[in-house]
PDB file of N, CA and C in Angstrom:
ATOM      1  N   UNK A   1       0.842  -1.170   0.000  1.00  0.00           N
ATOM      2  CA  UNK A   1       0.000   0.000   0.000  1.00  0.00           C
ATOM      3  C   UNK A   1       0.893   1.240   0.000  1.00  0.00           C
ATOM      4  N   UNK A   2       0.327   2.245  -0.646  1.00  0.00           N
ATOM      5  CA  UNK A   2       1.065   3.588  -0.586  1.00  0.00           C
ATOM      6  C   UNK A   2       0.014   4.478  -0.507  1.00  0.00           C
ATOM      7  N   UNK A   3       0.873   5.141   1.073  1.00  0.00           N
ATOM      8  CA  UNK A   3       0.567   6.107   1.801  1.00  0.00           C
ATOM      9  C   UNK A   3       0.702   7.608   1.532  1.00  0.00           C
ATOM     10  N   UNK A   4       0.269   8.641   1.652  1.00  0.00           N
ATOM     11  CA  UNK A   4       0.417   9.968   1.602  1.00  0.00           C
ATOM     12  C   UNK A   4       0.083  10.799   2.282  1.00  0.00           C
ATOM     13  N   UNK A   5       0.730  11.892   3.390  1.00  0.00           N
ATOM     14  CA  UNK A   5       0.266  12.423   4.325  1.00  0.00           C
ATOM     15  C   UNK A   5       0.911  13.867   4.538  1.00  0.00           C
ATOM     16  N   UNK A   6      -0.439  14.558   4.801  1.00  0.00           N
ATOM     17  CA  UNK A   6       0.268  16.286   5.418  1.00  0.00           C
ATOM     18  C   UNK A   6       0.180  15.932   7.117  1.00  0.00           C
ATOM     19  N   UNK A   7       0.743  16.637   7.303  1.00  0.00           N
ATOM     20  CA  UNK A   7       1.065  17.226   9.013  1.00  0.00           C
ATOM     21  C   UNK A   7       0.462  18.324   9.090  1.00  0.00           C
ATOM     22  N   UNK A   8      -0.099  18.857   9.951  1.00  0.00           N
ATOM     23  CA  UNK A   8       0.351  20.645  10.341  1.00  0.00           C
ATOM     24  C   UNK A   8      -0.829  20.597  11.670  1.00  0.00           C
ATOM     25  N   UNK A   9      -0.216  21.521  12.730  1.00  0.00           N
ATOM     26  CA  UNK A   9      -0.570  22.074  13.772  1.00  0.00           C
ATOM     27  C   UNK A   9      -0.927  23.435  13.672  1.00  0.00           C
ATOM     28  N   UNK A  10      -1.667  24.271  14.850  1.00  0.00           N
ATOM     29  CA  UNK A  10      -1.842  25.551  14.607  1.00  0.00           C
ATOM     30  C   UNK A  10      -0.092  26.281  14.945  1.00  0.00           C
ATOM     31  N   UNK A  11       0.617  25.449  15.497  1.00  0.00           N
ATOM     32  CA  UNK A  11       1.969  26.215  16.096  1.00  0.00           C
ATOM     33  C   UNK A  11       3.247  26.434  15.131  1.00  0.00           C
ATOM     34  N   UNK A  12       2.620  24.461  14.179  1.00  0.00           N
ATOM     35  CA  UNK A  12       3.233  24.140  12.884  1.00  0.00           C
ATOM     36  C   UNK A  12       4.796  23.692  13.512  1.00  0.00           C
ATOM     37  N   UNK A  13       5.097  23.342  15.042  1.00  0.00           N
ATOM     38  CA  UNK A  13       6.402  22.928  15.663  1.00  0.00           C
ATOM     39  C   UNK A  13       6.186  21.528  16.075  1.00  0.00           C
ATOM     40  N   UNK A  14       6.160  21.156  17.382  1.00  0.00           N
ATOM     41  CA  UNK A  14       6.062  19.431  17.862  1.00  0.00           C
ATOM     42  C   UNK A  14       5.077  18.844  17.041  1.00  0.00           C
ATOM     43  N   UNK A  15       3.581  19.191  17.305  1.00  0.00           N
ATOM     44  CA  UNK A  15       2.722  18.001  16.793  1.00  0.00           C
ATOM     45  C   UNK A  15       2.680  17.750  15.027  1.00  0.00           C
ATOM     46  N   UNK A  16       3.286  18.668  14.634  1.00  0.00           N
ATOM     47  CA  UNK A  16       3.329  18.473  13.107  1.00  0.00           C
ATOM     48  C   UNK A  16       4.659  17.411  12.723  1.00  0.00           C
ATOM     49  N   UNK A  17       5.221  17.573  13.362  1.00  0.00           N
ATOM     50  CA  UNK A  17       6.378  16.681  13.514  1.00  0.00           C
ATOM     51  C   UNK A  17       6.739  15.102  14.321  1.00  0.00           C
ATOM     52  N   UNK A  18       5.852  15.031  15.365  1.00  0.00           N
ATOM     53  CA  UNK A  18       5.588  13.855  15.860  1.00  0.00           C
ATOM     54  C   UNK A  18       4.482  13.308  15.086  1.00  0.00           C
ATOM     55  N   UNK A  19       3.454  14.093  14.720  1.00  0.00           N
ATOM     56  CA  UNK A  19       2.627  13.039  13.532  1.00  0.00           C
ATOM     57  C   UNK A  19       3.062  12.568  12.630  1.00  0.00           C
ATOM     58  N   UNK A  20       3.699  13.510  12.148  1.00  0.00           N
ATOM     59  CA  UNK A  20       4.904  12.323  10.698  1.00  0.00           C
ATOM     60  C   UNK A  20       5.576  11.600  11.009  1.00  0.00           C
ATOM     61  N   UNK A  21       6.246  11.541  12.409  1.00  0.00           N
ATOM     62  CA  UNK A  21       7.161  10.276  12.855  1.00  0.00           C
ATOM     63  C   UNK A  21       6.020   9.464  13.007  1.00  0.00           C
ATOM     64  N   UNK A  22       4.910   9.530  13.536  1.00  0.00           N
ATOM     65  CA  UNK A  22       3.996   7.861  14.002  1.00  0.00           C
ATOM     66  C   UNK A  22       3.531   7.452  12.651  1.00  0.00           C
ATOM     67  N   UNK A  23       3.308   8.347  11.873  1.00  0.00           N
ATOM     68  CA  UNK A  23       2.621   7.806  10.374  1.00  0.00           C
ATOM     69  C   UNK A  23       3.932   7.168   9.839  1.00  0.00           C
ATOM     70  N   UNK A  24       4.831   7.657  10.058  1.00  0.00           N
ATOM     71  CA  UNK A  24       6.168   7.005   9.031  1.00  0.00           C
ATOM     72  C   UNK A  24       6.758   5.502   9.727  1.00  0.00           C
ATOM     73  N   UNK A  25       6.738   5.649  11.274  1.00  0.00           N
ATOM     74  CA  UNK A  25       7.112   4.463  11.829  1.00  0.00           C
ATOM     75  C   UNK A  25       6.077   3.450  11.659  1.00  0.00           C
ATOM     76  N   UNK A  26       4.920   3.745  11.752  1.00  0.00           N
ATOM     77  CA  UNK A  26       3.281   2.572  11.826  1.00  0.00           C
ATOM     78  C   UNK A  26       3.374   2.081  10.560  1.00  0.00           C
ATOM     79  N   UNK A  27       3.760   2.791   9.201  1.00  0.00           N
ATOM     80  CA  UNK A  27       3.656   2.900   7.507  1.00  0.00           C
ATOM     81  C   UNK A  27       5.075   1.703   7.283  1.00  0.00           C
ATOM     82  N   UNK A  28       5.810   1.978   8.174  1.00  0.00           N
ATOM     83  CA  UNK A  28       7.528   0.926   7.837  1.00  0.00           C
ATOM     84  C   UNK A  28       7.210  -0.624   8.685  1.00  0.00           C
ATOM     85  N   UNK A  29       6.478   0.136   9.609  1.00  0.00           N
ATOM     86  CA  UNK A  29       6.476  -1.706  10.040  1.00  0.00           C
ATOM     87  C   UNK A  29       5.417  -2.154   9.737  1.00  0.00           C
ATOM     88  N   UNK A  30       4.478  -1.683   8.906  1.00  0.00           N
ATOM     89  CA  UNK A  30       3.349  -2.835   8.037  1.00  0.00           C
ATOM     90  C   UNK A  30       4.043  -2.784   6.408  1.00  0.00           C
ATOM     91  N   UNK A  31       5.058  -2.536   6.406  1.00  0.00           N
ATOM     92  CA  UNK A  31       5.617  -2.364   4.856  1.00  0.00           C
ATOM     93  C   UNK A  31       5.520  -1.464   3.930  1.00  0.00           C
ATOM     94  N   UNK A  32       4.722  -0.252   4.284  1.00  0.00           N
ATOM     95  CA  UNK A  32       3.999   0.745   3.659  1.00  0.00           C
ATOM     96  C   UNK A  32       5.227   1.393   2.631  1.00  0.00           C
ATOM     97  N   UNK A  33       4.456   1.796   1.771  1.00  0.00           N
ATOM     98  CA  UNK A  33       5.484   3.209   1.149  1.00  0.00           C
ATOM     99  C   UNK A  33       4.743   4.144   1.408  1.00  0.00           C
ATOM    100  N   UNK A  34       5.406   5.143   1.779  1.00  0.00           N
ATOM    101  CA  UNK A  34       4.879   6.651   2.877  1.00  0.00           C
ATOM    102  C   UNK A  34       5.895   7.498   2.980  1.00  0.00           C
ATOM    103  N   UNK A  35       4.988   8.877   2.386  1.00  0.00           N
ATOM    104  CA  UNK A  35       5.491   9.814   2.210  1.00  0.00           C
ATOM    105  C   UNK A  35       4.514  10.690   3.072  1.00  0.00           C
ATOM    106  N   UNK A  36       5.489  11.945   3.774  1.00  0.00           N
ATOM    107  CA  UNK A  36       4.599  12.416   4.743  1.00  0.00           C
ATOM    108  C   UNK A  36       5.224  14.359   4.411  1.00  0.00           C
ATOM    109  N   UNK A  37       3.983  15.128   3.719  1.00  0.00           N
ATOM    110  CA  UNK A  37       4.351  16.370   3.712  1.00  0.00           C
ATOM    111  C   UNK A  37       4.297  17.235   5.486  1.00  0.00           C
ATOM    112  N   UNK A  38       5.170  18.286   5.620  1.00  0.00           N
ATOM    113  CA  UNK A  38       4.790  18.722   6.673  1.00  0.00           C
ATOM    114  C   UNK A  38       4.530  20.594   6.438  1.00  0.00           C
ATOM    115  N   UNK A  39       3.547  20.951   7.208  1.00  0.00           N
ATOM    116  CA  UNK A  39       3.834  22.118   6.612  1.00  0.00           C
ATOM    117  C   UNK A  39       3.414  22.983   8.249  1.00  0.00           C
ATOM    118  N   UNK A  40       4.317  23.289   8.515  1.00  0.00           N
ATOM    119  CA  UNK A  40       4.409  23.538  10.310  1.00  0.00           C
ATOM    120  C   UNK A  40       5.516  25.495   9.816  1.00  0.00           C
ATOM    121  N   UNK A  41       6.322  25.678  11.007  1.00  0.00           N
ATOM    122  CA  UNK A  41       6.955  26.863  11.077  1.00  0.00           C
ATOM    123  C   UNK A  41       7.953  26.939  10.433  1.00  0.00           C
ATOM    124  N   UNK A  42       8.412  25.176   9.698  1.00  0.00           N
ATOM    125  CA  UNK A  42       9.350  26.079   8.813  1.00  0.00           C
ATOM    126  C   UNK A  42       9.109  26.405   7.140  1.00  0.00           C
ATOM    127  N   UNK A  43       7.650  26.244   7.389  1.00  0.00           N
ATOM    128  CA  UNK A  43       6.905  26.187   5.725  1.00  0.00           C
ATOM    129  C   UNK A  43       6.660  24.683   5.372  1.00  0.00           C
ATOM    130  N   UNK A  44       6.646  24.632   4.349  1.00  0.00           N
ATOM    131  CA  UNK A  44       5.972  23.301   3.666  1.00  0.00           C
ATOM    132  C   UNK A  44       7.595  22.421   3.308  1.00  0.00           C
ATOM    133  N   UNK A  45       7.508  21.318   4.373  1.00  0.00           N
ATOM    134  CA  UNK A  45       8.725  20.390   3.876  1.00  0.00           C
ATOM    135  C   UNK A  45       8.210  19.161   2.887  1.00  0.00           C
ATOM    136  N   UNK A  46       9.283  18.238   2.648  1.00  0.00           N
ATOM    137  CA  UNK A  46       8.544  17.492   1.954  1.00  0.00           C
ATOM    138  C   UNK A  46       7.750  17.206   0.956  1.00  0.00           C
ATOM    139  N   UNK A  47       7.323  18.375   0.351  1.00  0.00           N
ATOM    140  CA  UNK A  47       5.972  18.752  -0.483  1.00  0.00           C
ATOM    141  C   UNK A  47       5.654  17.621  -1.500  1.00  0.00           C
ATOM    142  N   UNK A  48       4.668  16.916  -1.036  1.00  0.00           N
ATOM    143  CA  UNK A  48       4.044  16.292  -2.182  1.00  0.00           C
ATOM    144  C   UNK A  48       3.581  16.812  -3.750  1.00  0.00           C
ATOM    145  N   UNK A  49       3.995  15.730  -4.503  1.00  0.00           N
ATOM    146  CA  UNK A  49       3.743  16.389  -5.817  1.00  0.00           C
ATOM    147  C   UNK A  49       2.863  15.532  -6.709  1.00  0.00           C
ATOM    148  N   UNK A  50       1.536  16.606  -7.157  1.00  0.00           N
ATOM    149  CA  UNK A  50      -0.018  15.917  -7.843  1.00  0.00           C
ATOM    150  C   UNK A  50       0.704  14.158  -7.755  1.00  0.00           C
ATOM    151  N   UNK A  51       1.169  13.919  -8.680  1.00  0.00           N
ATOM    152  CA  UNK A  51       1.463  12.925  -9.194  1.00  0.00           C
ATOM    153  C   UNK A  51       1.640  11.346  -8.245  1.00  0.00           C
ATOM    154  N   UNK A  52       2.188  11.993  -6.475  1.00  0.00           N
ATOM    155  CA  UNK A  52       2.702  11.055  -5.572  1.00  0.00           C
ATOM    156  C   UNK A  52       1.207  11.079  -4.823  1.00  0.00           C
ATOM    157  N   UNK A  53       0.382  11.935  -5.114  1.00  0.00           N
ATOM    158  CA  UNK A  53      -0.782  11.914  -4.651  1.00  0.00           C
ATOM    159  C   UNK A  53      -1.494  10.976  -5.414  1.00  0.00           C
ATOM    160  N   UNK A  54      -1.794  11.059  -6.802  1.00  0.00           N
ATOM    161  CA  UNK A  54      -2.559  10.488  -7.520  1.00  0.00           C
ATOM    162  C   UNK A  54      -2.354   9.119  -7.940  1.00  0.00           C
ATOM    163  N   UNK A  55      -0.869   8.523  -7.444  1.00  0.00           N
ATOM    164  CA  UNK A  55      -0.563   7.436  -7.287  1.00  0.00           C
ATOM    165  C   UNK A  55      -0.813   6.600  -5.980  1.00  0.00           C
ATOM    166  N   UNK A  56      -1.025   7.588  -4.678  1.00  0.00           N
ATOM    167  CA  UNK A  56      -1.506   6.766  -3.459  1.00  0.00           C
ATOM    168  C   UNK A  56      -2.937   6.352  -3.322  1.00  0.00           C
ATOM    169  N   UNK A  57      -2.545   5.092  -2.418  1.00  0.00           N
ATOM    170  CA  UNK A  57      -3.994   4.269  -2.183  1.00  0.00           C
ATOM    171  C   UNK A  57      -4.862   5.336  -1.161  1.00  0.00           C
ATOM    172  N   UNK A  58      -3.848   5.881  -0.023  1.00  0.00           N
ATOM    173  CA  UNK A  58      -4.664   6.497   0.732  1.00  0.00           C
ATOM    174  C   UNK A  58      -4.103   7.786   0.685  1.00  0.00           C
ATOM    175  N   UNK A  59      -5.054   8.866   1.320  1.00  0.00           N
ATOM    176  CA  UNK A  59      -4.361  10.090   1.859  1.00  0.00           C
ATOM    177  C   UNK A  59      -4.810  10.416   3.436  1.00  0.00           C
ATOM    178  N   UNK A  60      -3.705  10.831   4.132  1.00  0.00           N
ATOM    179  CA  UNK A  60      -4.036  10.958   5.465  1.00  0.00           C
ATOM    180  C   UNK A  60      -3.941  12.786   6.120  1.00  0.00           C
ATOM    181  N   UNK A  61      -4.436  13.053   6.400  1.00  0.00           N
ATOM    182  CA  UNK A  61      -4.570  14.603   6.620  1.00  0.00           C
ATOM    183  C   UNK A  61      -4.555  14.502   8.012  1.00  0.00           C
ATOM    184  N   UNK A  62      -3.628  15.033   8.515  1.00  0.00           N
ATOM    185  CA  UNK A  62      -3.445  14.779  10.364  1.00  0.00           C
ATOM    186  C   UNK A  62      -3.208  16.830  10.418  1.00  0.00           C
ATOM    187  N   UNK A  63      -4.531  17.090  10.580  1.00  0.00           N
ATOM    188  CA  UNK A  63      -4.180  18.342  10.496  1.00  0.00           C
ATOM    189  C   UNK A  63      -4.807  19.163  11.750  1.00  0.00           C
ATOM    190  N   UNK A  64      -4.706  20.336  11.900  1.00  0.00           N
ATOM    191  CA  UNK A  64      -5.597  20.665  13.196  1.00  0.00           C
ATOM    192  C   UNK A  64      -5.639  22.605  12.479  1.00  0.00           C
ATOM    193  N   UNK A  65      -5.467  22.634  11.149  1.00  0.00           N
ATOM    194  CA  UNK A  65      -5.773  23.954  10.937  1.00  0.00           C
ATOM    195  C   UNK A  65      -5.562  23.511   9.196  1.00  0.00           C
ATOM    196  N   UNK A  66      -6.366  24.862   8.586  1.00  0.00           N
ATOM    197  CA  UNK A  66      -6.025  24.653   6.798  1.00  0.00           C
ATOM    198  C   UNK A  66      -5.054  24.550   6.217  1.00  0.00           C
ATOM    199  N   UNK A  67      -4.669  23.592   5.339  1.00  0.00           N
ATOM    200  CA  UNK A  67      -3.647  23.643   4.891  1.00  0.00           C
ATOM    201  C   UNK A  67      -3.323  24.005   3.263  1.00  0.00           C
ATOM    202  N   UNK A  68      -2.026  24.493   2.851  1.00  0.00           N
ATOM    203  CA  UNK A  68      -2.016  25.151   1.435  1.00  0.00           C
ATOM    204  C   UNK A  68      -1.719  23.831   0.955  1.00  0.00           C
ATOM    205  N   UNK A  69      -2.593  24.059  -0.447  1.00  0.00           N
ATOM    206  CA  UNK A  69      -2.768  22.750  -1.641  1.00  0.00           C
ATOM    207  C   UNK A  69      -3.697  21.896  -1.082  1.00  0.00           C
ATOM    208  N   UNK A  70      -4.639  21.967  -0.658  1.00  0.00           N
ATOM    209  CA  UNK A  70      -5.688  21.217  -0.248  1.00  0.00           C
ATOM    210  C   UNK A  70      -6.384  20.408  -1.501  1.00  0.00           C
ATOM    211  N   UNK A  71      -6.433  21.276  -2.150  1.00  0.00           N
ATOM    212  CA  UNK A  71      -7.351  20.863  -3.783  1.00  0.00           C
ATOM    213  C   UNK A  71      -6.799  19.618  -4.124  1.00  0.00           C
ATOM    214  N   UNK A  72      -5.252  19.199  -3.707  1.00  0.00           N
ATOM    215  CA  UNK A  72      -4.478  18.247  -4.242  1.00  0.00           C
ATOM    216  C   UNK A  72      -5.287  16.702  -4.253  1.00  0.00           C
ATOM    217  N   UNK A  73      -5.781  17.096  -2.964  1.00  0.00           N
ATOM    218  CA  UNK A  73      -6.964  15.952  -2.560  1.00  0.00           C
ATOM    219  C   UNK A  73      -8.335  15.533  -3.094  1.00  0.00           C
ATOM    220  N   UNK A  74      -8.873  16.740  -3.580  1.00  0.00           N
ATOM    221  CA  UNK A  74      -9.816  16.574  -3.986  1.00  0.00           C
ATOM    222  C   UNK A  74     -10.651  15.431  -4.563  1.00  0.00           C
ATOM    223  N   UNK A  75      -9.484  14.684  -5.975  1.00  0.00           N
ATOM    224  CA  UNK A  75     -10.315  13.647  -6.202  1.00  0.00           C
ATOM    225  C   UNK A  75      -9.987  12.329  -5.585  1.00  0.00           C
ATOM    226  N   UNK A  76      -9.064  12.283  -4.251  1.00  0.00           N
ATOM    227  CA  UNK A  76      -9.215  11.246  -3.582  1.00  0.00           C
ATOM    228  C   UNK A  76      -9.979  11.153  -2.943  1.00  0.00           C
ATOM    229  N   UNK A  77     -10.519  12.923  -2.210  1.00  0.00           N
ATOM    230  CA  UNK A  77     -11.600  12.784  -0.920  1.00  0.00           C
ATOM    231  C   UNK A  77     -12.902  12.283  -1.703  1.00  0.00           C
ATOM    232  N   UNK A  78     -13.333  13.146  -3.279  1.00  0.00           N
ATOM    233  CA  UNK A  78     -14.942  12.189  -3.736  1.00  0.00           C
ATOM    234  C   UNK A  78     -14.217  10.866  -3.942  1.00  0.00           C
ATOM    235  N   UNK A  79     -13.514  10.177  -3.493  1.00  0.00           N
ATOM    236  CA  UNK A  79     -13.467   8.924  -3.809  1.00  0.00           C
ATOM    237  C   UNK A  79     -13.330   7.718  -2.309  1.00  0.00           C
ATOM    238  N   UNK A  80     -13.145   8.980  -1.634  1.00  0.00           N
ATOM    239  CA  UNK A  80     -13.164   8.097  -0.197  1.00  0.00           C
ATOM    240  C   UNK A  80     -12.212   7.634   0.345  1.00  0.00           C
ATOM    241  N   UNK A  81     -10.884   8.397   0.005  1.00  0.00           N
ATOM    242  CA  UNK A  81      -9.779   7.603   0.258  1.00  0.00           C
ATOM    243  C   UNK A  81      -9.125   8.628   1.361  1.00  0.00           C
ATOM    244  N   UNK A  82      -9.637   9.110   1.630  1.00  0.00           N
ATOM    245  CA  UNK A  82      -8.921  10.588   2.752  1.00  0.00           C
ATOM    246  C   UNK A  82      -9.285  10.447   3.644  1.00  0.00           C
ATOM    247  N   UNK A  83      -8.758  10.438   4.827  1.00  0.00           N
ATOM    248  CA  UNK A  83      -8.882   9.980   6.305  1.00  0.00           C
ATOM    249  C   UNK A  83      -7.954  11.334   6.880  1.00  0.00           C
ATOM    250  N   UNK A  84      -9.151  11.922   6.992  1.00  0.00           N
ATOM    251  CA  UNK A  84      -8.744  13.365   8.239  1.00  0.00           C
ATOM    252  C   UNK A  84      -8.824  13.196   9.650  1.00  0.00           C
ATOM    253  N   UNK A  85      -7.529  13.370  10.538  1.00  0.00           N
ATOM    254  CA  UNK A  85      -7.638  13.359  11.980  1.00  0.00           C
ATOM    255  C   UNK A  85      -7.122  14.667  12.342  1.00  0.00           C
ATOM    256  N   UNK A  86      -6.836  14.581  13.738  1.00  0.00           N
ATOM    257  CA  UNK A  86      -6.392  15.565  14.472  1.00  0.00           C
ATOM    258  C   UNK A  86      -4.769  14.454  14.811  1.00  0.00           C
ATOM    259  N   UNK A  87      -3.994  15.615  14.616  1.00  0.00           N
ATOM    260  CA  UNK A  87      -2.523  15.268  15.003  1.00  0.00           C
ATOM    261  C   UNK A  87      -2.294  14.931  16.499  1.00  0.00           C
ATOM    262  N   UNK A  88      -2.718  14.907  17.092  1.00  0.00           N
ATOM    263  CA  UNK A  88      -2.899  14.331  18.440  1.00  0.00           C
ATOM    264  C   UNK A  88      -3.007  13.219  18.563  1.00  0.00           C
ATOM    265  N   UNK A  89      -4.381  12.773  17.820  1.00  0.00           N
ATOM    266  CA  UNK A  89      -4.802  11.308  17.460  1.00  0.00           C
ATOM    267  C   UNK A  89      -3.813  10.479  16.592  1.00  0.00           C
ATOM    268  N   UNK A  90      -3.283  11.422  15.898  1.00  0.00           N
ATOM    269  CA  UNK A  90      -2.290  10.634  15.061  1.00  0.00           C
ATOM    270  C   UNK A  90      -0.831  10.277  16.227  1.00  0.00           C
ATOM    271  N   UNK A  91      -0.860  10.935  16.533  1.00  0.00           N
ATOM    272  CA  UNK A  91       0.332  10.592  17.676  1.00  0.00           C
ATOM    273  C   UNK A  91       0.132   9.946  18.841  1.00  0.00           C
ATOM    274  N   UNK A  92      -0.868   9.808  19.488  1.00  0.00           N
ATOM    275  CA  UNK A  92      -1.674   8.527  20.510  1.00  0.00           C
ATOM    276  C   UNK A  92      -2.080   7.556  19.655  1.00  0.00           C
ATOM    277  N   UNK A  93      -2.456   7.296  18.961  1.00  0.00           N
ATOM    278  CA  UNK A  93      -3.044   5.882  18.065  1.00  0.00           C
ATOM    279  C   UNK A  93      -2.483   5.422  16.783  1.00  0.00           C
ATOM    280  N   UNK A  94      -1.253   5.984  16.345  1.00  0.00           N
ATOM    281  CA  UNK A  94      -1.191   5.530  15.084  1.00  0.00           C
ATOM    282  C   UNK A  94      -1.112   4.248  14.516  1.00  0.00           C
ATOM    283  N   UNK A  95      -1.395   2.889  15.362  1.00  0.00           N
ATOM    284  CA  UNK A  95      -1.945   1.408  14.705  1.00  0.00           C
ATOM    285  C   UNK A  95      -3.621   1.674  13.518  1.00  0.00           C
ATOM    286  N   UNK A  96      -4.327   2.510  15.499  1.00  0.00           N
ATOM    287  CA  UNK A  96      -5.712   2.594  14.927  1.00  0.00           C
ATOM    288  C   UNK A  96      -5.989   3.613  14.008  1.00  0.00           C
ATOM    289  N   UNK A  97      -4.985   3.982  13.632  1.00  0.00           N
ATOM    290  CA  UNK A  97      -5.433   5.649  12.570  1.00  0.00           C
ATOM    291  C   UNK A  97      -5.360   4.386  11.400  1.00  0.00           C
ATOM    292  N   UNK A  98      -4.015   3.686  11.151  1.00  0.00           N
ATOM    293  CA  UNK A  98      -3.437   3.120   9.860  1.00  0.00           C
ATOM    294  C   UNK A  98      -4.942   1.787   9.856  1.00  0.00           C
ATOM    295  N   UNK A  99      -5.223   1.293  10.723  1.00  0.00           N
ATOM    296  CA  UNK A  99      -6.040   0.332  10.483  1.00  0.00           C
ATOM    297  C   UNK A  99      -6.927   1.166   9.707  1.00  0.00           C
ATOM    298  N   UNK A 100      -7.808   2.194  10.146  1.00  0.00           N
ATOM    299  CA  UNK A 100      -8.513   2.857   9.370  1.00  0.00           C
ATOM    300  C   UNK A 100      -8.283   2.841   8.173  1.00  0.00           C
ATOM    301  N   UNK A 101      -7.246   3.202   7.713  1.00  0.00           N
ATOM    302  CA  UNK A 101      -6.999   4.011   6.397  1.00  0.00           C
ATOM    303  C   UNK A 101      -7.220   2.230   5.964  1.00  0.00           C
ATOM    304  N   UNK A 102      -6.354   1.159   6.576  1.00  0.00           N
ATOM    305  CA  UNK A 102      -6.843  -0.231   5.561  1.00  0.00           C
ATOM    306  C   UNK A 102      -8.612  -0.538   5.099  1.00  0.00           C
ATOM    307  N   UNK A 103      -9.040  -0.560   6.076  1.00  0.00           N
ATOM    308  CA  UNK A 103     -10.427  -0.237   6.227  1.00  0.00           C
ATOM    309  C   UNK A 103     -10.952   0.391   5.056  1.00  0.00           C
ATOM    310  N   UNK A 104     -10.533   1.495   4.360  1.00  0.00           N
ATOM    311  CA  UNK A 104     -10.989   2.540   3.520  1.00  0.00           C
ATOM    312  C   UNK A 104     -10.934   1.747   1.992  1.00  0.00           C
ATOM    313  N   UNK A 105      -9.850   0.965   2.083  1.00  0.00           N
ATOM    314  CA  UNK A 105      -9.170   0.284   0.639  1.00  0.00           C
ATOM    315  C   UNK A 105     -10.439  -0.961   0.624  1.00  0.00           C
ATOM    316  N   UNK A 106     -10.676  -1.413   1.912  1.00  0.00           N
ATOM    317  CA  UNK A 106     -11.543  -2.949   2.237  1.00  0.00           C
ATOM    318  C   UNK A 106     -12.735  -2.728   1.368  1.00  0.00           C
ATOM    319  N   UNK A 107     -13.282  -1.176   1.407  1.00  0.00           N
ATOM    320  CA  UNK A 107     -14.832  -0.899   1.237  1.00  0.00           C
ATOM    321  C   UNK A 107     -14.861  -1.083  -0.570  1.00  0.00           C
ATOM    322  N   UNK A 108     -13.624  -0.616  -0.967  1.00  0.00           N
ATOM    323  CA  UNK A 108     -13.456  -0.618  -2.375  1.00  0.00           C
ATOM    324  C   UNK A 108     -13.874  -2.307  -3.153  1.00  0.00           C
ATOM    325  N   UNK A 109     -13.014  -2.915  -2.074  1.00  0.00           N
ATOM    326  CA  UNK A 109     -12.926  -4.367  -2.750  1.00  0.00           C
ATOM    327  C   UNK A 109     -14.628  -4.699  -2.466  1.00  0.00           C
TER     328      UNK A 109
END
């Protein structure tokens, strides 16, 4: 499975950054390929590009404020593949966030 994920907090410092570590560590030990944008205080790292989007199974939005390039999502979210949390949650649960996102692929089959 391949993963795709923004970060961002309202502070855009710790929780944008510990959510990409639990998505990236939870994503390596089920085998995932995962890529995780962050876009916190020092701007947009990482930046996903259309293409790494439109190639993932899922997209994960661990966000807790708007983020720039949202549209990028668009035709994954009418398709059901976008799983929005709060970065908190992503950093207390990230088994049960990733089970989710399997969950999302299940409904397809």
């Amino acid at each position: 499975m391949k993963i795709v994920a923004v970060t961002a907090c309202p502070t855009g410092v710790a929780h944008t950054y510990m959510a990409q570590e639990a998505i990236e560590k939870e994503c390596r030990k089920r085998g995932y390929e995962v890529q995780v944008e962050t876009q916190g205080s020092m701007g947009i790292e990482n930046e996903l590009e259309q293409a790494d989007v439109d190639e993932a199974d899922i997209v994960i939005l661990a966000v807790a404020i708007g983020i720039e390039g949202e549209e990028r999502f668009d035709e994954k979210n009418d398709a059901g593949k976008v799983l929005q949390i709060d970065p908190g949650e992503m950093i207390r649960h990230p088994a049960k966030i990733i089970d989710k996102a399997e969950k999302l692929l299940e409904v397809e089959r």
